[in-house]
Protein backbone atom coordinates (compact mmCIF):
# COMPACT_ATOMS: atom_id res chain seq x y z
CA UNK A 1 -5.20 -2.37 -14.50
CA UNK A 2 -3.33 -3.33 -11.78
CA UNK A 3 -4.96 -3.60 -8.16
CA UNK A 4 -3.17 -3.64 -4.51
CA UNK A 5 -3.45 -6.58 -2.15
CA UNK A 6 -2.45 -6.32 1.58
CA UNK A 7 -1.93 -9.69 3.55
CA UNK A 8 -3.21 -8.29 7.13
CA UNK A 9 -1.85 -10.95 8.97
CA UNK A 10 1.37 -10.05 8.19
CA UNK A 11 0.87 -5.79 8.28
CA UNK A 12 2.20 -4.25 10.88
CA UNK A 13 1.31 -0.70 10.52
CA UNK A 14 5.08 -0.06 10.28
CA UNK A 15 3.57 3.37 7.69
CA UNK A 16 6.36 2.66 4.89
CA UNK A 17 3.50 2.54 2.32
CA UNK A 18 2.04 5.54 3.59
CA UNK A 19 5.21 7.84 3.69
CA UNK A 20 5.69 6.55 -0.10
CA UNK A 21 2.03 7.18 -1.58
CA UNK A 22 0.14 8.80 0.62
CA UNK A 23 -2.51 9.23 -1.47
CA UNK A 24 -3.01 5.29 -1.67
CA UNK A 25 -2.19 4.07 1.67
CA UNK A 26 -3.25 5.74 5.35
CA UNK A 27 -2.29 4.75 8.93
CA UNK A 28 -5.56 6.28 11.03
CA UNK A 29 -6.08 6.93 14.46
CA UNK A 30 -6.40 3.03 15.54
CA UNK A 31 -2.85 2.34 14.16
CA UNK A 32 -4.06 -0.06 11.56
CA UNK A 33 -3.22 0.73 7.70
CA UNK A 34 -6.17 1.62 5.16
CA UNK A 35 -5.60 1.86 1.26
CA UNK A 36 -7.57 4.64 0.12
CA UNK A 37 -7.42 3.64 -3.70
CA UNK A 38 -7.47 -0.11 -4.62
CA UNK A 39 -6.65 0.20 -8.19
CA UNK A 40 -4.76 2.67 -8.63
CA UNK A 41 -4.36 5.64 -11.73
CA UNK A 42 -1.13 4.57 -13.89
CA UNK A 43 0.48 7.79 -12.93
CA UNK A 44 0.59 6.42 -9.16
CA UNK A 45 1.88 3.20 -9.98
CA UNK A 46 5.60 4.17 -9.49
CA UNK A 47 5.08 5.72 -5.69
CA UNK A 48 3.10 2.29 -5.04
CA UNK A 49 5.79 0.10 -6.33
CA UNK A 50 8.07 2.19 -4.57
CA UNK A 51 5.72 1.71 -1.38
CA UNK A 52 4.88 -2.38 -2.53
CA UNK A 53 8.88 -2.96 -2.46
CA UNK A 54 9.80 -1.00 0.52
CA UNK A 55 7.07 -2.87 3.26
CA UNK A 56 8.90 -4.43 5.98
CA UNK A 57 6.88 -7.11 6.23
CA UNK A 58 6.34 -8.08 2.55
CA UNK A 59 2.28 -7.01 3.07
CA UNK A 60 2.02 -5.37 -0.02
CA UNK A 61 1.82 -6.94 -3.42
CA UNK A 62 0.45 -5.34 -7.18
CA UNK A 63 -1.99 -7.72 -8.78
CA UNK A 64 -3.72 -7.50 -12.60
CA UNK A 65 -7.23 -6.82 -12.49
């Protein structure tokens, strides 16, 4: 199972990740991103990849277990 890691020091907020899964990744009221599902279901791998590859700032990154 694979499980997202976020380097906040380098996040912007820029909301890539949350226009590509939105179930997985949220930009609240404060501006700051939140991932809503840590591991996430193998059907929502592709939209998180798709999300993990497009981030701006290279934030995002898949990790086993």
């Amino acid at each position: 199972m694979m499980r997202i890691v976020v380097d906040y020091d380098r996040c912007d907020s820029h909301g890539v990740c949350a226009d590509q899964a939105p179930e997985v990744f949220e930009i609240r009221d404060d501006d700051l991103m939140y991932v809503l599902v840590e591991r996430p279901a193998e059907e929502q791998l592709p939209l998180v990849e798709t999300a993990v590859r497009g981030c701006p700032k290279l934030a995002l990154s898949l990790r086993e277990k």
